[in-house]
PDB file of N, CA and C in Angstrom:
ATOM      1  N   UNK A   1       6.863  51.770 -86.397  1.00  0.00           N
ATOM      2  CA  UNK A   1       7.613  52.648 -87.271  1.00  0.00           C
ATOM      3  C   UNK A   1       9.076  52.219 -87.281  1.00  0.00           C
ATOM      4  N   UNK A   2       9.446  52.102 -88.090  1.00  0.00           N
ATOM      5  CA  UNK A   2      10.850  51.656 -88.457  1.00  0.00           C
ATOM      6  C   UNK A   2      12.311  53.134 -88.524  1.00  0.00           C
ATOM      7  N   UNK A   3      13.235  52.769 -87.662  1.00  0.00           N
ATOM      8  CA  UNK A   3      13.818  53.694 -87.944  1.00  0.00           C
ATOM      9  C   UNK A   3      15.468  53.357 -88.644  1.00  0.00           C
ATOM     10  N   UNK A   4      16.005  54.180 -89.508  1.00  0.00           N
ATOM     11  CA  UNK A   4      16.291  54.499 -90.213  1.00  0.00           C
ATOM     12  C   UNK A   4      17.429  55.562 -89.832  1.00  0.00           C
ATOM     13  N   UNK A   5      18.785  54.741 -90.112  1.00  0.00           N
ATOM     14  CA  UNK A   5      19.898  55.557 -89.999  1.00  0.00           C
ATOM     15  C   UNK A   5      20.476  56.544 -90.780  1.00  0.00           C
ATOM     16  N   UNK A   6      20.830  57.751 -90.915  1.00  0.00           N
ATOM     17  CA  UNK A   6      21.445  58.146 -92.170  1.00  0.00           C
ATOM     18  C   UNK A   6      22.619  58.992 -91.566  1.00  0.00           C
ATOM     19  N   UNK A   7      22.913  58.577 -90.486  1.00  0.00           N
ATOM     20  CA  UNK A   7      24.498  59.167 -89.841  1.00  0.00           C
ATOM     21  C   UNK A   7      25.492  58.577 -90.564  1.00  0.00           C
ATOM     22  N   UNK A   8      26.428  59.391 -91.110  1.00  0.00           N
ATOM     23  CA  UNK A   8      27.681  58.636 -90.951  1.00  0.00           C
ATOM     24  C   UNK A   8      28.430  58.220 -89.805  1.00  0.00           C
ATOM     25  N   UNK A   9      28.605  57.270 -89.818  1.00  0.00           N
ATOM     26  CA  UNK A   9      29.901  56.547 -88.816  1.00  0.00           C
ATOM     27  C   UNK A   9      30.654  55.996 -89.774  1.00  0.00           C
ATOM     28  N   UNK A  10      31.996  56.723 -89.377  1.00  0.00           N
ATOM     29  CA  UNK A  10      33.066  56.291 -89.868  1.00  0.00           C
ATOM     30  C   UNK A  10      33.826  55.035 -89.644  1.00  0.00           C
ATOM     31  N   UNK A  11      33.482  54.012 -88.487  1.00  0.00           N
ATOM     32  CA  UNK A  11      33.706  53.089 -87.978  1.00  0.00           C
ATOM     33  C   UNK A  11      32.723  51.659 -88.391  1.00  0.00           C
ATOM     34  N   UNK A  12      31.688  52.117 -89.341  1.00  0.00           N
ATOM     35  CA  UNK A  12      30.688  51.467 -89.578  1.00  0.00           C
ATOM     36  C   UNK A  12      30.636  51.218 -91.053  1.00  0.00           C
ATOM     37  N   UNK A  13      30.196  50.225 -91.479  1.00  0.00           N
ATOM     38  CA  UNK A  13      29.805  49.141 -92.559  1.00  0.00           C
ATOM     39  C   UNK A  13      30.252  50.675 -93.752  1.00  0.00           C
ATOM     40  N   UNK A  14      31.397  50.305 -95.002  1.00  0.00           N
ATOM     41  CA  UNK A  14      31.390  50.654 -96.214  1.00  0.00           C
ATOM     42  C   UNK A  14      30.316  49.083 -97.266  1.00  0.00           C
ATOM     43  N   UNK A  15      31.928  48.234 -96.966  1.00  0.00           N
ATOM     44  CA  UNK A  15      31.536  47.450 -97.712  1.00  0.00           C
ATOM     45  C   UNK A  15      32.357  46.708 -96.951  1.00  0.00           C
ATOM     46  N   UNK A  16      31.586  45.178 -96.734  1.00  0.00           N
ATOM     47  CA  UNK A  16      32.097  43.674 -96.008  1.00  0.00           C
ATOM     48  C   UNK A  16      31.806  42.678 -96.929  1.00  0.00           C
ATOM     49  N   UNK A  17      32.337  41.291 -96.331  1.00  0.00           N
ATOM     50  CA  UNK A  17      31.854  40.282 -97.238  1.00  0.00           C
ATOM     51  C   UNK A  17      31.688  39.517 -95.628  1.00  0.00           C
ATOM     52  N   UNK A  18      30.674  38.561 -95.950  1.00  0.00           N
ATOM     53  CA  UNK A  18      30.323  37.491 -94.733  1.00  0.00           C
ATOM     54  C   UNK A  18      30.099  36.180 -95.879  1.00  0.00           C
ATOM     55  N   UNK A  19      30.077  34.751 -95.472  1.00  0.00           N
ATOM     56  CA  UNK A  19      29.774  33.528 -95.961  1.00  0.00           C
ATOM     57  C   UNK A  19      28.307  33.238 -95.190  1.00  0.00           C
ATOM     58  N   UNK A  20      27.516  32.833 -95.853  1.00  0.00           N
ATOM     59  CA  UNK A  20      26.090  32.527 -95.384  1.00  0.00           C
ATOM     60  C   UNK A  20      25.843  30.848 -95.556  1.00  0.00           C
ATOM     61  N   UNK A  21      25.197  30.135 -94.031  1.00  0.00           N
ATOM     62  CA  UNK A  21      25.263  29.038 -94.647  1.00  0.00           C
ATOM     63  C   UNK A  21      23.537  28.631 -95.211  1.00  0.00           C
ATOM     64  N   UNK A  22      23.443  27.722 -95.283  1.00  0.00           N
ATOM     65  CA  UNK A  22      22.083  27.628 -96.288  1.00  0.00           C
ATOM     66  C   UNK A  22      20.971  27.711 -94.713  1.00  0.00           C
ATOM     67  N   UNK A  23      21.180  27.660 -93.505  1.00  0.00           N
ATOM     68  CA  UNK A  23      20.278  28.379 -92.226  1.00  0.00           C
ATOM     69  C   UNK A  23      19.972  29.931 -92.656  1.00  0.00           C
ATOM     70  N   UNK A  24      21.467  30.727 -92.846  1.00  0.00           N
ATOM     71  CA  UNK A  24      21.399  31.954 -92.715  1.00  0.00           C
ATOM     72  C   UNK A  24      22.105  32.614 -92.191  1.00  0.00           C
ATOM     73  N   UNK A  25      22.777  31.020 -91.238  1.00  0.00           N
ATOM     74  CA  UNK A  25      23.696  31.690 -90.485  1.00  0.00           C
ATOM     75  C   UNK A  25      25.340  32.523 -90.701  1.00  0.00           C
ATOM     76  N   UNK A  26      26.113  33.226 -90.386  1.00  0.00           N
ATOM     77  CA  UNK A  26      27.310  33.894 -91.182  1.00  0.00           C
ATOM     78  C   UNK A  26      27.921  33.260 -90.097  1.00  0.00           C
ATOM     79  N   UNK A  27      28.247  32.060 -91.523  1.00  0.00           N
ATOM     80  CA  UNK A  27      29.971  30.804 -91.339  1.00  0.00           C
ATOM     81  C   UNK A  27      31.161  32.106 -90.686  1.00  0.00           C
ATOM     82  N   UNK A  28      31.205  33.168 -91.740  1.00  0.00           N
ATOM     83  CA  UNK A  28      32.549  33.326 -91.658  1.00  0.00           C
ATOM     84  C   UNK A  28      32.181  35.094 -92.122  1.00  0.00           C
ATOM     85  N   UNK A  29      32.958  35.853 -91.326  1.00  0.00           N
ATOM     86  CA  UNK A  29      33.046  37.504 -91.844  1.00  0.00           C
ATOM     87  C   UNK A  29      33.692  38.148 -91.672  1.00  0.00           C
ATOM     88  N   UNK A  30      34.162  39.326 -92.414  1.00  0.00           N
ATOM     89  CA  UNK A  30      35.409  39.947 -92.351  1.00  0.00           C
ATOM     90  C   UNK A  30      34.725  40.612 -91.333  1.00  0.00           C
ATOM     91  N   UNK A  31      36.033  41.935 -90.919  1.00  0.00           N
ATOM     92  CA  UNK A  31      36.003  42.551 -89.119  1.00  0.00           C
ATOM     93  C   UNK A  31      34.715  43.741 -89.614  1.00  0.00           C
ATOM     94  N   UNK A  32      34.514  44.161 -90.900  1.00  0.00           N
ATOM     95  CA  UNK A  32      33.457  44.773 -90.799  1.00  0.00           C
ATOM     96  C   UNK A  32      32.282  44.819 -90.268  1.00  0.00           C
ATOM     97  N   UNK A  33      31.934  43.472 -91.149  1.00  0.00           N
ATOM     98  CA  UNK A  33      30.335  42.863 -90.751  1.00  0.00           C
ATOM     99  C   UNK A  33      30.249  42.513 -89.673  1.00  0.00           C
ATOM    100  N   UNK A  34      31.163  42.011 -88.622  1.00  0.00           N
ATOM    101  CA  UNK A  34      31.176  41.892 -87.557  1.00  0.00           C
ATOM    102  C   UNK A  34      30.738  43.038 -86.537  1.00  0.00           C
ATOM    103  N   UNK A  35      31.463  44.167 -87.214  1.00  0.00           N
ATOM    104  CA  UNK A  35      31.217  45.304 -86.156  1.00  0.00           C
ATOM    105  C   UNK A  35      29.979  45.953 -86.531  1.00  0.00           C
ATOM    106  N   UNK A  36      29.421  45.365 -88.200  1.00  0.00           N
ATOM    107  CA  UNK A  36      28.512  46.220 -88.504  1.00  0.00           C
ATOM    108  C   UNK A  36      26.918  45.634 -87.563  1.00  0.00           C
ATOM    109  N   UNK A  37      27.331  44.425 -87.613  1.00  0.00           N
ATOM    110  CA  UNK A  37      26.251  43.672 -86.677  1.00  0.00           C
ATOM    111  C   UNK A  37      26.211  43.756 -85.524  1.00  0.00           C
ATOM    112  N   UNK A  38      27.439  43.753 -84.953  1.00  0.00           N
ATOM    113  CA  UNK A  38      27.438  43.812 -83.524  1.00  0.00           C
ATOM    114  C   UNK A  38      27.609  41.989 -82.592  1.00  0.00           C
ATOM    115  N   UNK A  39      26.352  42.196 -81.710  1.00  0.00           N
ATOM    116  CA  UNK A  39      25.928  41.210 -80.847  1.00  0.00           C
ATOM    117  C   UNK A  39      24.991  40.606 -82.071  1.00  0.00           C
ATOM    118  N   UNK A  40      24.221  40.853 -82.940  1.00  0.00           N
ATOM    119  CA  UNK A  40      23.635  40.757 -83.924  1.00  0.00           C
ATOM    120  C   UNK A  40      23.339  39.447 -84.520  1.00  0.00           C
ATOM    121  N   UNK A  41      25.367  39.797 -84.907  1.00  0.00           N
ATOM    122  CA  UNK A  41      25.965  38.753 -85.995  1.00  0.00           C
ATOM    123  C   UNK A  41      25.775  36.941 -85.243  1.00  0.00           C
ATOM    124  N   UNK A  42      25.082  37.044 -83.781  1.00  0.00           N
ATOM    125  CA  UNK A  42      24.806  35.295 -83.902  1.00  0.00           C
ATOM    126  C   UNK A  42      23.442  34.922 -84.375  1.00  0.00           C
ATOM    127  N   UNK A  43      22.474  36.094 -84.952  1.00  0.00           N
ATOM    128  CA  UNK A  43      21.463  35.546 -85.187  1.00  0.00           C
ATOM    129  C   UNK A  43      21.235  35.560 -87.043  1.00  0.00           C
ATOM    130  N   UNK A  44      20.601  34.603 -87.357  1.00  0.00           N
ATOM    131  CA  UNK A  44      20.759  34.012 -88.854  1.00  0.00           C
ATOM    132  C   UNK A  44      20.481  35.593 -89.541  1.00  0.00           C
ATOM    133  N   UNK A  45      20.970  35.944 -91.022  1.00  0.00           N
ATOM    134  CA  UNK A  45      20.777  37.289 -91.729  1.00  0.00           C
ATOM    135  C   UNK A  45      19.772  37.441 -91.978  1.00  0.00           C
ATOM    136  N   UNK A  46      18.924  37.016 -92.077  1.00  0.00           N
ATOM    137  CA  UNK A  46      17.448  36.952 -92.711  1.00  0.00           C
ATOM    138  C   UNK A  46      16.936  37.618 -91.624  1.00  0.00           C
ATOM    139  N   UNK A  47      17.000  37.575 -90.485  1.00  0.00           N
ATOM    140  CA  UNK A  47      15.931  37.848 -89.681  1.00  0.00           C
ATOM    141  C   UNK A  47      16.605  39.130 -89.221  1.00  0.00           C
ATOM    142  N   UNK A  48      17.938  39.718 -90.266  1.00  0.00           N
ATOM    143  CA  UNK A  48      18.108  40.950 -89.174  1.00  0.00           C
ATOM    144  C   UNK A  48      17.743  41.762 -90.317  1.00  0.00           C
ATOM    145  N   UNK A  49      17.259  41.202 -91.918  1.00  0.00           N
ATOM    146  CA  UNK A  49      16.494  42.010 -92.655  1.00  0.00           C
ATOM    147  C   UNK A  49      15.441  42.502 -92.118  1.00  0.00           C
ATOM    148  N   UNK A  50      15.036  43.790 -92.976  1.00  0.00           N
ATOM    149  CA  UNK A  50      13.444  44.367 -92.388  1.00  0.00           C
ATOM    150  C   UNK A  50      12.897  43.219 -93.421  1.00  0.00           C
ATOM    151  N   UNK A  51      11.586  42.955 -92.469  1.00  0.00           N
ATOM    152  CA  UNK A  51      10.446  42.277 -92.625  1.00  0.00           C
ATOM    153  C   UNK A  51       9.984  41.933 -94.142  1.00  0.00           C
ATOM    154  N   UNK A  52       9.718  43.642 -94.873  1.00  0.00           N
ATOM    155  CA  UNK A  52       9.260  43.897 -95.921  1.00  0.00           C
ATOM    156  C   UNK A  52      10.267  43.631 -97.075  1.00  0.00           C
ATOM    157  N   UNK A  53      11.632  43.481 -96.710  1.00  0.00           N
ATOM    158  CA  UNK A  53      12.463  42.879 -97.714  1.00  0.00           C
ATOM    159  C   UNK A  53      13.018  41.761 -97.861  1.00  0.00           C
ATOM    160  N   UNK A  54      12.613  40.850 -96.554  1.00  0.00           N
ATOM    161  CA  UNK A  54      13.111  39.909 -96.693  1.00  0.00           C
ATOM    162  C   UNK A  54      13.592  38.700 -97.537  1.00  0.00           C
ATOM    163  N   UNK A  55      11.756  38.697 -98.818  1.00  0.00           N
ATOM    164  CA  UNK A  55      11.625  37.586 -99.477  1.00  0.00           C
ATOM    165  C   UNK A  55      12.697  38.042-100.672  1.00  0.00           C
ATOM    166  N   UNK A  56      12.818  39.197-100.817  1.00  0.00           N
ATOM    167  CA  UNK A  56      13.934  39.348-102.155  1.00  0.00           C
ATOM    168  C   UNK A  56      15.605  38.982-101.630  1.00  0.00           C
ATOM    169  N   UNK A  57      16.138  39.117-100.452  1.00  0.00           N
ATOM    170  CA  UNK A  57      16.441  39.357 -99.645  1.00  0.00           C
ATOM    171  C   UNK A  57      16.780  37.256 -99.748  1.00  0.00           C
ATOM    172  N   UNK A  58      15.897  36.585 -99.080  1.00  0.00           N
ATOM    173  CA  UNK A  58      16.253  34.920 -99.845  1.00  0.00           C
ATOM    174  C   UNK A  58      16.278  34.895-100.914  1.00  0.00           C
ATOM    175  N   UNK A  59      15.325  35.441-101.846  1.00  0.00           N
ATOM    176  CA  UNK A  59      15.230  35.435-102.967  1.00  0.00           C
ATOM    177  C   UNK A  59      16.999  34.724-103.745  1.00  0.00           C
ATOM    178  N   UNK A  60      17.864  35.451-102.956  1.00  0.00           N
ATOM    179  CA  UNK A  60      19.519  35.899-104.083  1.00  0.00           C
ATOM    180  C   UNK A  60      20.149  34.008-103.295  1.00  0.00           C
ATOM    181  N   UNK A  61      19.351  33.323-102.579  1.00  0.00           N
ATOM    182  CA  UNK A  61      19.671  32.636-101.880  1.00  0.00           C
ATOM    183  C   UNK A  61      19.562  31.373-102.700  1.00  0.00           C
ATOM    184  N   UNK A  62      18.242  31.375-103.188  1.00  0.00           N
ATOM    185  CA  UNK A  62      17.521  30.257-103.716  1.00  0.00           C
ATOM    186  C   UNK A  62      17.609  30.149-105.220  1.00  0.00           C
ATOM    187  N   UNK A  63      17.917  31.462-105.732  1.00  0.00           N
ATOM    188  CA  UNK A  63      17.570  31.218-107.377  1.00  0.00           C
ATOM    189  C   UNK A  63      19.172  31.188-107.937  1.00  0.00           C
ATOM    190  N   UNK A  64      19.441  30.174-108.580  1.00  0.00           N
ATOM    191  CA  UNK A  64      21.020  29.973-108.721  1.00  0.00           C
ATOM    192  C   UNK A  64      21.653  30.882-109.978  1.00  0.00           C
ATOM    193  N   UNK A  65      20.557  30.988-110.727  1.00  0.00           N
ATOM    194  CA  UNK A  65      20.791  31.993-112.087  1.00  0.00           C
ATOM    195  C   UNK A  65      20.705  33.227-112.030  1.00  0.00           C
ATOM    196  N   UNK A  66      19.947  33.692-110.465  1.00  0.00           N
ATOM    197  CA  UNK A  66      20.010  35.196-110.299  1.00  0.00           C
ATOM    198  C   UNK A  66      21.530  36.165-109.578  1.00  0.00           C
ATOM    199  N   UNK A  67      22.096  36.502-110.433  1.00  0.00           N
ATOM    200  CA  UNK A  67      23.223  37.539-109.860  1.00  0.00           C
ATOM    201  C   UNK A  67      22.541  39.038-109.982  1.00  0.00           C
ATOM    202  N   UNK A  68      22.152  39.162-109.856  1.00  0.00           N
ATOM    203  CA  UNK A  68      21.385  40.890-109.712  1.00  0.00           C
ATOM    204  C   UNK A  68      21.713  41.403-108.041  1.00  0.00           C
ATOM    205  N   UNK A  69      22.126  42.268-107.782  1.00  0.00           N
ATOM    206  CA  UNK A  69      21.944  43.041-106.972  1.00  0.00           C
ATOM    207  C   UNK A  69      20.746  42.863-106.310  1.00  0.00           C
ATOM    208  N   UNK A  70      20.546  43.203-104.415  1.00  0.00           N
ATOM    209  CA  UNK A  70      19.031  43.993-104.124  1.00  0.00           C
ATOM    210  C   UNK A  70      19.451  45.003-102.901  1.00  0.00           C
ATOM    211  N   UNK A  71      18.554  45.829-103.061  1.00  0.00           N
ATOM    212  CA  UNK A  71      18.627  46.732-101.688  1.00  0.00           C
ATOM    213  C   UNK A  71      17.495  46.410-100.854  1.00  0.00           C
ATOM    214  N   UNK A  72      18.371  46.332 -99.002  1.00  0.00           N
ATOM    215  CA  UNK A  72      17.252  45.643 -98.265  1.00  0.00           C
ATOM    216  C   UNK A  72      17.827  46.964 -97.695  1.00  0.00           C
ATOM    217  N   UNK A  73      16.814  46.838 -96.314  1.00  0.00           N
ATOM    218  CA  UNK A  73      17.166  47.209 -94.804  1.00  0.00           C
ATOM    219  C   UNK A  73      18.139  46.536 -93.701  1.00  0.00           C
ATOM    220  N   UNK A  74      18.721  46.690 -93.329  1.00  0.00           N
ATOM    221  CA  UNK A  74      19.908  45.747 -92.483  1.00  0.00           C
ATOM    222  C   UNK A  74      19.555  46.198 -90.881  1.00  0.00           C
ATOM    223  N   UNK A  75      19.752  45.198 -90.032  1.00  0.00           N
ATOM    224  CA  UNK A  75      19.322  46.263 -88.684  1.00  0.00           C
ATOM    225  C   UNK A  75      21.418  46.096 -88.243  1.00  0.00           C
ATOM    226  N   UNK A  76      21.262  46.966 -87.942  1.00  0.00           N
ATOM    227  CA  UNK A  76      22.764  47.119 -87.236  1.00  0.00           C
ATOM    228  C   UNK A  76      22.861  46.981 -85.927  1.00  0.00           C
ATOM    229  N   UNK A  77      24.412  47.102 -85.402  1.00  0.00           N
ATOM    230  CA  UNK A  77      24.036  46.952 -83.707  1.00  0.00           C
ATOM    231  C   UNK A  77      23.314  47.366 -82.902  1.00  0.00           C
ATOM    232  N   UNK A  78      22.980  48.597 -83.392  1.00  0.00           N
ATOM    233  CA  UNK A  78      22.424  49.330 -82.406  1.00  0.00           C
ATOM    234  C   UNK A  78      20.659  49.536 -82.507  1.00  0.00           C
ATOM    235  N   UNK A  79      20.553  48.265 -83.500  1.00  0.00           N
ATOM    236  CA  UNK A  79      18.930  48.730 -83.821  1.00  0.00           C
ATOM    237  C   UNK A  79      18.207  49.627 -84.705  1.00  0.00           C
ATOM    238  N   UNK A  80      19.180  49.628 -85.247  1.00  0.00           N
ATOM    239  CA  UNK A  80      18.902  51.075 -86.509  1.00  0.00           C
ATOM    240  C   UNK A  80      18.911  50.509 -87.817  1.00  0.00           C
ATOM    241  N   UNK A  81      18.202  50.559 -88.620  1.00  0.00           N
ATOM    242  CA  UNK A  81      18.757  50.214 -90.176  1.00  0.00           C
ATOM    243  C   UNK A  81      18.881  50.881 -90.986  1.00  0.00           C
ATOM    244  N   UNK A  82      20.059  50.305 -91.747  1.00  0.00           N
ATOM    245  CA  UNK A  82      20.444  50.913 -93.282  1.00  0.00           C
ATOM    246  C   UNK A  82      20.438  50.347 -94.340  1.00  0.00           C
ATOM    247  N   UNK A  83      20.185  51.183 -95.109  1.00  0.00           N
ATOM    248  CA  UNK A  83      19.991  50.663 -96.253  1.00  0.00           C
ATOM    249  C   UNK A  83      21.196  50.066 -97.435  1.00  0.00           C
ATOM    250  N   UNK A  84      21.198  49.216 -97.255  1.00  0.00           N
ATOM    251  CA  UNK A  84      22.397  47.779 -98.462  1.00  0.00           C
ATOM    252  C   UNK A  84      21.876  47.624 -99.292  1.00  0.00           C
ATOM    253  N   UNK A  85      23.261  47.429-100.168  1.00  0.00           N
ATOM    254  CA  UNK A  85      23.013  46.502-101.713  1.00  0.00           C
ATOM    255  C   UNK A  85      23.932  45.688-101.263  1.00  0.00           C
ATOM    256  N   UNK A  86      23.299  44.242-101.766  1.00  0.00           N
ATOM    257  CA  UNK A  86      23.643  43.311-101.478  1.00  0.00           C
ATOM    258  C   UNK A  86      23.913  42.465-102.991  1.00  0.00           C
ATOM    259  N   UNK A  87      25.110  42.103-102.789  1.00  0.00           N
ATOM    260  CA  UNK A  87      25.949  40.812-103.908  1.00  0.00           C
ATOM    261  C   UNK A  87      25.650  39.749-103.527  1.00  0.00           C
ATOM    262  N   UNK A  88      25.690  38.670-104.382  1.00  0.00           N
ATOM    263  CA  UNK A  88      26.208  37.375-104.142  1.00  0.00           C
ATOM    264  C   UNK A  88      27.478  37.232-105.038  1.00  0.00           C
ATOM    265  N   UNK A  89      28.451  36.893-104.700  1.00  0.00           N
ATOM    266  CA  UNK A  89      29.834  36.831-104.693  1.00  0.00           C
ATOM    267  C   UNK A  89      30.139  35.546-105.497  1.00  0.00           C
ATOM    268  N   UNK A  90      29.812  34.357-104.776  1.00  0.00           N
ATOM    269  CA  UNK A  90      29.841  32.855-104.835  1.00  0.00           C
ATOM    270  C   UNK A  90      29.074  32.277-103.995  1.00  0.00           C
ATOM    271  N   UNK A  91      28.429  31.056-104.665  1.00  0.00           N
ATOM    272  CA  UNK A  91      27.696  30.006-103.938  1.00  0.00           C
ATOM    273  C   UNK A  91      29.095  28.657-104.094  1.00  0.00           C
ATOM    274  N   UNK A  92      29.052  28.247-103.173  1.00  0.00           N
ATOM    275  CA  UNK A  92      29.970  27.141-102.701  1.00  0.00           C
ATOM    276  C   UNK A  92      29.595  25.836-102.102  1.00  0.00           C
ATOM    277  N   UNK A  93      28.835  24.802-102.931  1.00  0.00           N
ATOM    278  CA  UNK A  93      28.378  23.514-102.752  1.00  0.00           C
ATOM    279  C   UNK A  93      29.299  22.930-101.574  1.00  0.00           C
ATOM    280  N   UNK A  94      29.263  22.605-100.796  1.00  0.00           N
ATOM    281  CA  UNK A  94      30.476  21.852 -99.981  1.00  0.00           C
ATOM    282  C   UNK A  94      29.958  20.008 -99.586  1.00  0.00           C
ATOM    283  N   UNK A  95      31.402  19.550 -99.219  1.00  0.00           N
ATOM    284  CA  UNK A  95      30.933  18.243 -98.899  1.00  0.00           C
ATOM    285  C   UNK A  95      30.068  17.927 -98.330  1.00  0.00           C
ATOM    286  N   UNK A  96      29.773  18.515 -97.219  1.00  0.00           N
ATOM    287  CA  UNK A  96      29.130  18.150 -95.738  1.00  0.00           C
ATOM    288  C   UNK A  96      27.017  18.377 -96.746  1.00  0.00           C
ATOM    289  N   UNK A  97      26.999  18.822 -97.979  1.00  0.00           N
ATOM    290  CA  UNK A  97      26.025  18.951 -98.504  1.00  0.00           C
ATOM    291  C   UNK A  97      25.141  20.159 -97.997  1.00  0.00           C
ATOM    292  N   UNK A  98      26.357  21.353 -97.463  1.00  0.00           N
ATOM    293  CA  UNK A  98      25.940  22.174 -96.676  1.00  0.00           C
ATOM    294  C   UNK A  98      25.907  23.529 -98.433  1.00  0.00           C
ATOM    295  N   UNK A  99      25.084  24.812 -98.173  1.00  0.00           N
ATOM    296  CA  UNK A  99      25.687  25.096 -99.042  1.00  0.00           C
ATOM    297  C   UNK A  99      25.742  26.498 -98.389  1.00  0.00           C
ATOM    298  N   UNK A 100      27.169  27.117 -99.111  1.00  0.00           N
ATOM    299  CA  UNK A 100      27.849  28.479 -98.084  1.00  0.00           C
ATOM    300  C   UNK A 100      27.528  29.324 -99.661  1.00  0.00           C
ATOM    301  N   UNK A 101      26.948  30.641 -99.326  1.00  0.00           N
ATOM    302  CA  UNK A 101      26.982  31.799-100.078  1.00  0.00           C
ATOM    303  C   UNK A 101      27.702  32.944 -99.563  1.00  0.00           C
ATOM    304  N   UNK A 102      28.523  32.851-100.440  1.00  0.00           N
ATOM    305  CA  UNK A 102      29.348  34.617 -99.944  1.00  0.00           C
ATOM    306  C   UNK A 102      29.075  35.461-100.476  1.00  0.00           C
ATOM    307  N   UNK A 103      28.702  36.607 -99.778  1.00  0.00           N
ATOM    308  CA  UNK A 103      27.943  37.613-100.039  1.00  0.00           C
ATOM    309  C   UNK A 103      28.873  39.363 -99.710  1.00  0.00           C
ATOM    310  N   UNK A 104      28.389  40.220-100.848  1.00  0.00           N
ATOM    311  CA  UNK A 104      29.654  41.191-100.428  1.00  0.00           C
ATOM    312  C   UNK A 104      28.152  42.276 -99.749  1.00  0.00           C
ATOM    313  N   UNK A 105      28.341  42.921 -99.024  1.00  0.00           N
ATOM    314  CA  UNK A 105      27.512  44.122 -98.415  1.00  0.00           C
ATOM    315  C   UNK A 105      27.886  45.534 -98.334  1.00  0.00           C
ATOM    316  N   UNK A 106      27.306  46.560 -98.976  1.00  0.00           N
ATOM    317  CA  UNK A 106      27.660  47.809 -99.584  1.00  0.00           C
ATOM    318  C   UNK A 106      26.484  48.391 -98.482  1.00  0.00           C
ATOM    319  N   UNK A 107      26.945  49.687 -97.852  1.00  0.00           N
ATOM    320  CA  UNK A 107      26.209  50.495 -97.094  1.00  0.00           C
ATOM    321  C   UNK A 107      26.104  51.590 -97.839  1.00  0.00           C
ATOM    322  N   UNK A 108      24.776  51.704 -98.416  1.00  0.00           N
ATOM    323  CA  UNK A 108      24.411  52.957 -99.436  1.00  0.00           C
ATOM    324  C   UNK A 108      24.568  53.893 -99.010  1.00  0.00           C
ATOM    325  N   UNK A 109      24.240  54.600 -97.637  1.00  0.00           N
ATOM    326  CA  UNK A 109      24.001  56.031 -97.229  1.00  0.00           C
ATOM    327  C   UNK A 109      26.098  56.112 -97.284  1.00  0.00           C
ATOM    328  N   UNK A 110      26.695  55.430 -96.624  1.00  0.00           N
ATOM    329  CA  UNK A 110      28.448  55.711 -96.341  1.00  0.00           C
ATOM    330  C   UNK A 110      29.004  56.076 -97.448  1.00  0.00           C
ATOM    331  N   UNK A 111      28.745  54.764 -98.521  1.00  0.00           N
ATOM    332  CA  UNK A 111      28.875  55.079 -99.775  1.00  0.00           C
ATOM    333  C   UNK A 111      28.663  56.431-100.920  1.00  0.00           C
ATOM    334  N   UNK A 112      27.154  56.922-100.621  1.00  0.00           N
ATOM    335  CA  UNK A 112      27.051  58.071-101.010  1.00  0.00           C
ATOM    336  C   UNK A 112      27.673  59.227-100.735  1.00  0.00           C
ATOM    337  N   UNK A 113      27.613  59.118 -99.525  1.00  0.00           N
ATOM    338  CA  UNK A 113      28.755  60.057 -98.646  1.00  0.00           C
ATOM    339  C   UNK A 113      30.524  60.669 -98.898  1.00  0.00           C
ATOM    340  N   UNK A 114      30.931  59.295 -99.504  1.00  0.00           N
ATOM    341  CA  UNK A 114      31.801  59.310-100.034  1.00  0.00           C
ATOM    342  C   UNK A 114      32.034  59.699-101.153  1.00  0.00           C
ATOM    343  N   UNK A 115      30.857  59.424-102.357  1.00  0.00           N
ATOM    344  CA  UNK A 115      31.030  59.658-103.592  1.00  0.00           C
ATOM    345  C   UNK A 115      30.932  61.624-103.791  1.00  0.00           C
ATOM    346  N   UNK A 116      29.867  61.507-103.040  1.00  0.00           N
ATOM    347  CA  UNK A 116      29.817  63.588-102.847  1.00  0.00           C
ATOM    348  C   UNK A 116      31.091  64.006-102.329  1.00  0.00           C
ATOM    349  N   UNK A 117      31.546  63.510-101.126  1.00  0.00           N
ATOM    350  CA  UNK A 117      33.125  64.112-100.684  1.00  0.00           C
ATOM    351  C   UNK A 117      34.110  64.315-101.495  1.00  0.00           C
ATOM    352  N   UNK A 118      34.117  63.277-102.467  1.00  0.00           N
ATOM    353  CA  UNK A 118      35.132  63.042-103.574  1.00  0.00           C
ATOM    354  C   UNK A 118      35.131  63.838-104.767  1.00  0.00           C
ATOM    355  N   UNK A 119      33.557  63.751-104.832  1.00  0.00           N
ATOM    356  CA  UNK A 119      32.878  65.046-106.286  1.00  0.00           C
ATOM    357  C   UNK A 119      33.227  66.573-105.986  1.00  0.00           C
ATOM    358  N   UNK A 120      33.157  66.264-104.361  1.00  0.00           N
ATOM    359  CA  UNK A 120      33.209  67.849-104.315  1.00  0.00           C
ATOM    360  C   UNK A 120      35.017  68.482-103.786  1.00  0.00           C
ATOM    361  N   UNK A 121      35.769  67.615-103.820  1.00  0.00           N
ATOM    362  CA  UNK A 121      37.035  67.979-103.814  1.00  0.00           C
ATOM    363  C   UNK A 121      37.812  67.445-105.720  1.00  0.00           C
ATOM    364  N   UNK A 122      36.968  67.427-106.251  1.00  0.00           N
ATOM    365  CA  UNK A 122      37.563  67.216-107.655  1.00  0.00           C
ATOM    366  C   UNK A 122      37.357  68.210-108.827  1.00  0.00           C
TER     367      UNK A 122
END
């Protein structure tokens, strides 16, 4: 059984951007994704997707014409996942024939959270 965060933490993932290299691994990330991962963040992104989303999940990796949005599962530090929409930002061919995708990451449940707080003081 998979569990499933829907706490807010205020200290935790709105929205980050990380660089992905064509492993999986995150080249490079702002202090978010860092904290949103934790100890996490040394193992490639793919595998800290849930299972069942994964292939859409490469999917944004492999198909060069697809900019669409997807919502996966993310596991966070603590073993919990939430639910993301995930960008691709830019793909970035580099010399080394490596190729880096930057990717922006939106935490749906924080996000929502916010949008009601805001609705309901307006």
């Amino acid at each position: 059984m998979i569990t499933i965060s829907t706490e807010m933490d205020l200290g935790n993932l709105v929205c980050g951007r990380c660089t992905v290299a064509t492993d999986y691994s995150i080249a490079l990330a702002d202090d978010k994704v860092y904290h949103f991962f934790g100890d996490n963040s040394i193992h490639q992104i793919n595998m800290l997707v849930y299972e069942d989303d994964r292939k859409s999940f490469e999917d944004l990796f492999s198909d060069t014409d697809n900019n669409e949005p997807v919502v996966v599962r993310l596991m966070r530090y603590d073993g919990r996942y939430r639910w993301c929409l995930i960008f691709v930002v830019k793909k970035n061919p580099m010399a080394d024939r490596e190729q880096y995708t930057q990717i922006e990451i939106r935490d749906i449940i924080a996000l929502n959270d916010r949008f009601f707080e805001a609705d309901e003081k307006a």
